[in-house]
Protein backbone atom coordinates (compact mmCIF):
# COMPACT_ATOMS: atom_id res chain seq x y z
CA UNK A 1 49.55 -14.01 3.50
CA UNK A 2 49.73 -9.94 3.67
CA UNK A 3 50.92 -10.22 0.08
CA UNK A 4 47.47 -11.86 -0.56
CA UNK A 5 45.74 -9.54 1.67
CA UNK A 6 47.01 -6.44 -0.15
CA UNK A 7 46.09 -7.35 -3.51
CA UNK A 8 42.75 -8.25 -2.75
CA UNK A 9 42.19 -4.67 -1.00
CA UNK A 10 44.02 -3.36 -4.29
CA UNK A 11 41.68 -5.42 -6.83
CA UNK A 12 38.33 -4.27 -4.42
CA UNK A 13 39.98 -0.78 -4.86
CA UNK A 14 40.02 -0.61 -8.58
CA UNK A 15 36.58 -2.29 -8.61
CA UNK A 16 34.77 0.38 -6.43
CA UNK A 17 36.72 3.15 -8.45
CA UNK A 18 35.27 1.60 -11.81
CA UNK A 19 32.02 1.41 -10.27
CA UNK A 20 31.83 4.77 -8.82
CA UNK A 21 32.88 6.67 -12.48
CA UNK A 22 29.24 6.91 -13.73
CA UNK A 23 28.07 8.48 -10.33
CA UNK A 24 31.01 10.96 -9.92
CA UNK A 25 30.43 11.80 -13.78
CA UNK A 26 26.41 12.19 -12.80
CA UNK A 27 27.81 14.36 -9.73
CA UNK A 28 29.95 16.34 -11.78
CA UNK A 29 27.68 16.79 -14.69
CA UNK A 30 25.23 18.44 -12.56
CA UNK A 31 27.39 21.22 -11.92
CA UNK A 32 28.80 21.91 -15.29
CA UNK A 33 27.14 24.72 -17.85
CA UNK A 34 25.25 23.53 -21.32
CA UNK A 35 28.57 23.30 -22.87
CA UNK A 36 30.42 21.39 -21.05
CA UNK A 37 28.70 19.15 -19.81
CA UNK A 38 29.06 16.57 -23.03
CA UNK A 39 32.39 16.34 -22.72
CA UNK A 40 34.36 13.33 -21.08
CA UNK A 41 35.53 15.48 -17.91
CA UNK A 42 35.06 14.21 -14.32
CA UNK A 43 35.82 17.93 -13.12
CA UNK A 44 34.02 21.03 -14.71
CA UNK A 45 36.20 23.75 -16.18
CA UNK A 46 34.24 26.24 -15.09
CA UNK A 47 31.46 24.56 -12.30
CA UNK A 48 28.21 26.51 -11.48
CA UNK A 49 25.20 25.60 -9.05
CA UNK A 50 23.09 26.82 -11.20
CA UNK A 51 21.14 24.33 -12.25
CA UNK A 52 19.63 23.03 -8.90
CA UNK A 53 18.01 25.93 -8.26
CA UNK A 54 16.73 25.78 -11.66
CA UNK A 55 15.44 22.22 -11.57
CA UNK A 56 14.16 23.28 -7.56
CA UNK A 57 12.12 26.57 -10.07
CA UNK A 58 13.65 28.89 -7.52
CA UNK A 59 15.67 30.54 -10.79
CA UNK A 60 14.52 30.79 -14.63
CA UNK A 61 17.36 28.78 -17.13
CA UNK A 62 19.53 31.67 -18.53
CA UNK A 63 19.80 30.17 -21.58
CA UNK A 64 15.25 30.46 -22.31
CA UNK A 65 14.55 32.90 -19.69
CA UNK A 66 11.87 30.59 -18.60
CA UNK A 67 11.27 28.43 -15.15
CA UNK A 68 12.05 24.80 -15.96
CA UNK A 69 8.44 23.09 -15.43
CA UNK A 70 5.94 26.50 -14.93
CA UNK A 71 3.93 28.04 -17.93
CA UNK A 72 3.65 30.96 -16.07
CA UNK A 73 5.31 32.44 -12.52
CA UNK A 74 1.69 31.32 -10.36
CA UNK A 75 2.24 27.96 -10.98
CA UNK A 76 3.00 25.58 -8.34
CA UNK A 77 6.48 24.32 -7.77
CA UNK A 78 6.52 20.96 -9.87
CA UNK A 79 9.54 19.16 -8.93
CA UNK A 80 9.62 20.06 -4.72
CA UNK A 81 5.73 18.50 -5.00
CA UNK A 82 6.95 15.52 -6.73
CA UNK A 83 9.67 15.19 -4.16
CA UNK A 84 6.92 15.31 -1.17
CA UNK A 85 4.55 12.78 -3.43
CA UNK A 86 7.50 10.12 -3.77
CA UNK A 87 8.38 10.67 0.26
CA UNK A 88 4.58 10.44 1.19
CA UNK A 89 4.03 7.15 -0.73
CA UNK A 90 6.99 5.62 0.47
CA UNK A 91 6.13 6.40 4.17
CA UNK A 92 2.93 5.04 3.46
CA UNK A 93 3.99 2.02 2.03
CA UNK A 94 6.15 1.32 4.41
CA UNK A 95 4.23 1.75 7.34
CA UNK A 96 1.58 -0.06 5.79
CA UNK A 97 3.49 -3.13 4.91
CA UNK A 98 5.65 -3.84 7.95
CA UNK A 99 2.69 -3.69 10.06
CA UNK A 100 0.79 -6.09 7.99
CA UNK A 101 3.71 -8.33 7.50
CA UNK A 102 4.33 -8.76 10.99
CA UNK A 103 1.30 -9.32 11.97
CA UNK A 104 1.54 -12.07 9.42
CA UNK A 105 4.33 -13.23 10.76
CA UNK A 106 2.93 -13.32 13.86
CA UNK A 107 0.24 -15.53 13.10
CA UNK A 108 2.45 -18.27 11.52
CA UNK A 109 5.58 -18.27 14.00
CA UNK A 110 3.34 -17.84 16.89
CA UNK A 111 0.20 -19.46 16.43
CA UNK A 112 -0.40 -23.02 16.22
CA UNK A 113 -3.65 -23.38 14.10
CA UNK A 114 -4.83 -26.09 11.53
CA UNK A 115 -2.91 -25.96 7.76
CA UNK A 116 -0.86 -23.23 8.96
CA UNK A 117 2.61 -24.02 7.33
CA UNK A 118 0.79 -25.06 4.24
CA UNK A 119 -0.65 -21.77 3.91
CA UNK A 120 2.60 -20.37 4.78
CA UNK A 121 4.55 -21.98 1.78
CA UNK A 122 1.43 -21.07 -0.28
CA UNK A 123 1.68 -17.75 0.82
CA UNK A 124 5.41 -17.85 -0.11
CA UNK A 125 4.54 -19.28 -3.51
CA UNK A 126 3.22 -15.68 -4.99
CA UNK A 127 6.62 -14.56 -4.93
CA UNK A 128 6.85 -16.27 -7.97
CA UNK A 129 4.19 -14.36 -9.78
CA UNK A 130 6.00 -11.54 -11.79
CA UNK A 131 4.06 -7.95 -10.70
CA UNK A 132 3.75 -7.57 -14.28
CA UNK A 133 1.01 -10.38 -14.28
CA UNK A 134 -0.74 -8.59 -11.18
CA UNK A 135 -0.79 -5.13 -12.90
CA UNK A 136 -3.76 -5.48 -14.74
CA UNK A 137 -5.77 -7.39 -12.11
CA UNK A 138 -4.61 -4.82 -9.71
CA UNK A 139 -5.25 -1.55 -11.59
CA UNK A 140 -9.09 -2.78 -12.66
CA UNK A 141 -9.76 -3.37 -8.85
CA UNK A 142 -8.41 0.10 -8.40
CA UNK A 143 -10.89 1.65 -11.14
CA UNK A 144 -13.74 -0.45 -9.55
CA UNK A 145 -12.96 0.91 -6.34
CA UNK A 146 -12.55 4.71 -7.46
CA UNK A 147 -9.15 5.12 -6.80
CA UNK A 148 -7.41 6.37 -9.73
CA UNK A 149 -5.36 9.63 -8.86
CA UNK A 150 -5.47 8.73 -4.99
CA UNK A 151 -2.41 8.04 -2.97
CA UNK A 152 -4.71 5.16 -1.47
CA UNK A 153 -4.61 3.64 -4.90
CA UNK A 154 -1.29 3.50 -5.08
CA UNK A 155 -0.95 2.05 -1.59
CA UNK A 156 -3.02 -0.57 -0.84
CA UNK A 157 -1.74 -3.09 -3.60
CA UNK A 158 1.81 -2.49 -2.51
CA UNK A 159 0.90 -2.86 1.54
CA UNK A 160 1.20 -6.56 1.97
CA UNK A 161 4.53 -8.68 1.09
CA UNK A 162 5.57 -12.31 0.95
CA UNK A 163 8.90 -11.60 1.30
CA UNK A 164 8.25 -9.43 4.54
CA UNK A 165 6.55 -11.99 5.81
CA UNK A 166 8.74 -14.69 5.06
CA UNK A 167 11.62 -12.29 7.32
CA UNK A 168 9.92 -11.23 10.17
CA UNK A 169 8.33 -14.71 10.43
CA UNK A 170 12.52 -16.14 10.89
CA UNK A 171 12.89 -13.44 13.48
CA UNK A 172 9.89 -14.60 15.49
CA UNK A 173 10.69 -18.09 15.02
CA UNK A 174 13.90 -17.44 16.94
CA UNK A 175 12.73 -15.53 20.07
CA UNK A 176 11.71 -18.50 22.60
CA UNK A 177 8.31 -20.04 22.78
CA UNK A 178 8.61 -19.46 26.87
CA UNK A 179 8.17 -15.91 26.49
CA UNK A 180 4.89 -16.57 25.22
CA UNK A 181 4.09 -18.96 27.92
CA UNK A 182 4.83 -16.77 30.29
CA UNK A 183 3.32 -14.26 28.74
CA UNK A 184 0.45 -16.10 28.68
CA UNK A 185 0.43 -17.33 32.10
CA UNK A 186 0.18 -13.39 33.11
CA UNK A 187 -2.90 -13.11 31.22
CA UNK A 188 -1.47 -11.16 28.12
CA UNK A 189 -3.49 -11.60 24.83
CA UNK A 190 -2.31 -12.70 21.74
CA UNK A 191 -2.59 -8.85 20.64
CA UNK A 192 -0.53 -8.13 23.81
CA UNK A 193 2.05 -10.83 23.01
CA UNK A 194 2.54 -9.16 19.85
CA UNK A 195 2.83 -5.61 20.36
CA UNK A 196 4.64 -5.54 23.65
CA UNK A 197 6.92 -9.09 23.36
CA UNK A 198 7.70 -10.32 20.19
CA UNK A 199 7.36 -6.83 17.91
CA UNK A 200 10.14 -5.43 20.23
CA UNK A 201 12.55 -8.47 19.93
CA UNK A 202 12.22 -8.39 16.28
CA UNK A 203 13.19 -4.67 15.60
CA UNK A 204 16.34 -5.70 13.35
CA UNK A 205 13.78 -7.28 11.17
CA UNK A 206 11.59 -4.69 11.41
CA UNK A 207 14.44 -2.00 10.48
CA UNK A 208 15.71 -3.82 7.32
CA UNK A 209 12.03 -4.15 6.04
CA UNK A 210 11.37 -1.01 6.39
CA UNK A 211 14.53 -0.01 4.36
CA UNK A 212 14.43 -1.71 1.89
CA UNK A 213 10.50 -1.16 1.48
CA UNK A 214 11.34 2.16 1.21
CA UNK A 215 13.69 2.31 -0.94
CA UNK A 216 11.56 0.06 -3.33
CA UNK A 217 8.83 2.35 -2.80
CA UNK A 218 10.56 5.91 -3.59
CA UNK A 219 11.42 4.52 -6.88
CA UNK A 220 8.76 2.89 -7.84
CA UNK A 221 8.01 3.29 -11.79
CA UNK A 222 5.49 1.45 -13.43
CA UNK A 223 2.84 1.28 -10.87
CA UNK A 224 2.57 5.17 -10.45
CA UNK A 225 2.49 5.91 -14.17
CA UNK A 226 -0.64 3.54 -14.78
CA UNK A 227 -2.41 5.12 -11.81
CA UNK A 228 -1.63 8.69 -12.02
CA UNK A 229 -2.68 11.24 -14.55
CA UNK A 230 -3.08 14.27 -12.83
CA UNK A 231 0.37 16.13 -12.53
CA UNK A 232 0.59 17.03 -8.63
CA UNK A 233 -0.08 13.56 -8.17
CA UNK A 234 2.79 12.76 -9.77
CA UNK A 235 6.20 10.91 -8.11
CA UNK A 236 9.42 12.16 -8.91
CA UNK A 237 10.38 8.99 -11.32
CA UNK A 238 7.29 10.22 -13.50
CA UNK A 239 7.57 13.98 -13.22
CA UNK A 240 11.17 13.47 -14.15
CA UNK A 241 10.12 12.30 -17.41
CA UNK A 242 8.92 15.59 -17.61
CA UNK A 243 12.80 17.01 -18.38
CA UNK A 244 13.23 14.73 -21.22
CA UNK A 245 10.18 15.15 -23.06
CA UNK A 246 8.29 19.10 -22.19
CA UNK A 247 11.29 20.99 -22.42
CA UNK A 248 13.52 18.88 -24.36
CA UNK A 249 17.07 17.05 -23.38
CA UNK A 250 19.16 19.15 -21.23
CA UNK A 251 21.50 16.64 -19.38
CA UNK A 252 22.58 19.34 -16.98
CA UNK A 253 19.29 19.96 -15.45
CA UNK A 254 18.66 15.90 -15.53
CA UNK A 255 22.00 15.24 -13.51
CA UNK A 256 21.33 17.60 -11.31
CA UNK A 257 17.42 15.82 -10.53
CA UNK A 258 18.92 12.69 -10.49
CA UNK A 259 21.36 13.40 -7.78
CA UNK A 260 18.28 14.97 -5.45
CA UNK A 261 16.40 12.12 -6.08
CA UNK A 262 18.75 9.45 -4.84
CA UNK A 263 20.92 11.47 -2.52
CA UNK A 264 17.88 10.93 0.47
CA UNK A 265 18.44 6.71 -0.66
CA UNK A 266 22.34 6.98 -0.37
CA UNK A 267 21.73 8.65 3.26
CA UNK A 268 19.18 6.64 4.55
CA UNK A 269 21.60 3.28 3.15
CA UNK A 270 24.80 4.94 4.53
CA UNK A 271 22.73 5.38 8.32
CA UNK A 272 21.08 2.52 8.42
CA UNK A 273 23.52 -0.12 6.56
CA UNK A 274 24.56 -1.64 9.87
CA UNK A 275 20.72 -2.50 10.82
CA UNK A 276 20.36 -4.11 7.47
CA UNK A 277 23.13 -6.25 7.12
CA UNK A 278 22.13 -7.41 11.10
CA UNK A 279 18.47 -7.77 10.03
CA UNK A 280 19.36 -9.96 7.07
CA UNK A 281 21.87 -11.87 8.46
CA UNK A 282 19.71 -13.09 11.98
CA UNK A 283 17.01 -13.36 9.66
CA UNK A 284 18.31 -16.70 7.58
CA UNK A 285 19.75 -18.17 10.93
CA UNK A 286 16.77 -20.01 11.48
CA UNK A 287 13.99 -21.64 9.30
């Protein structure tokens, strides 16, 4: 049985090494110069930090003599804007959509009103719809509404979810119906009930939806590049584009703005990891 027990640790070793050889190369590729950093090898011969503060326009590239992303020395900072863009919408997002969602979810765990699971599984049945069908919909409400180049625009379609819904609503399904009651014998309102009794006994819910609507958020893609146009607008998945295209292929300088843009998601999964896994797992125990 240990025999068993070993090789399967030893077969989940090699896996996780093979899986973690494009990141340490992405890693390791950020430190190495121009010419090395083609090459096959995990570890630079001769490693330099040099090109985060390049890609961060705190240095010019050695090689030009030039900042990275500025025509001149007064312009602003590209890339540490597009970083602050990409955290703002997330935030927003977030905060947004776990507020509405559970205030969804409050309304069809914890209210009994006419059609209400029918309009639940309804409600559940856009998850279906592909976001590539809603683009266009989306983005010509936005232009009605004036909000090309706003953060709002790039918000408000992303603020309500099915799938949030569909979590927190497990969570309040599982917290007894005589806290309510009782609640309710008190005199506590259905807006009381909510924010000071059930919101509280759902926070493992409420933690893994708000990871993993962040994380969606920060990298959003395709929704950002149809809105936005104007470049301090921009998110860092756009304005990354930016080192592939204005100033030509230079993988150094790309590794090294890859690993600042997903080093914040690998810290905020490594923290919070525990909260997730608890939030999904209570969240299927009951339907």
């Amino acid at each position: 049985m240990r025999r068993h027990a070993l090789a399967r640790f030893a077969a989940l070793c090699l896996l996780g090494m093979a899986v973690s050889i494009p990141f340490l190369w992405m890693v390791s590729a950020s430190f190495k110069p121009l010419r090395e950093v083609e090459s096959i090898n995990i570890v630079p011969k001769e490693p330099t930090r040099h090109n985060y503060p390049v890609v961060l326009e705190r240095e010019k590239d050695a090689a030009k003599n030039l900042y990275l992303f500025k025509k001149d020395e007064q312009d602003y900072p590209r890339f540490p804007r597009w970083y602050l863009n990409s955290f703002l919408l997330a935030f927003g997002i977030t905060l947004m959509q776990v507020l509405t969602s559970a205030m969804a979810a409050y309304a069809f765990a914890r209210m009994q009103w006419r059609g209400r699971d029918q309009v639940f599984f309804l409600y559940l049945a856009t998850m279906m719809i592909p976001g590539v069908v809603t683009m266009i919909p989306n983005f010509r409400i936005m232009v009605a509404l004036d909000f090309l180049n706003t953060y709002h625009g790039l918000m408000l379609p992303a603020a309500f979810s099915a799938f949030g819904t569909f979590l927190l609503r497990q969570f309040m399904l599982s917290i007894p119906a005589s806290m309510d009651e009782a609640a309710t014998i008190d005199g506590a309102s259905h807006w009381q009930i909510f924010w000071e009794v059930v919101l509280p006994l759902s926070r493992p819910g409420l933690i893994a939806l708000a990871i993993m609507t962040f994380l969606g958020a920060y990298q959003s893609f395709f929704w950002p590049l149809v809105m936005l146009t104007e470049e301090q607008l921009l998110t860092l998945p756009i304005g990354m584009l930016s080192l592939d295209s204005s100033y030509g292929r230079q993988t150094e300088f790309i590794m090294a703005a890859t690993v600042m843009n997903i080093a914040p998601l690998i810290i905020i999964f490594c923290v919070f990891q525990k909260f997730l896994v608890k939030g999904l797992q209570l969240g299927g125990v009951k339907g």
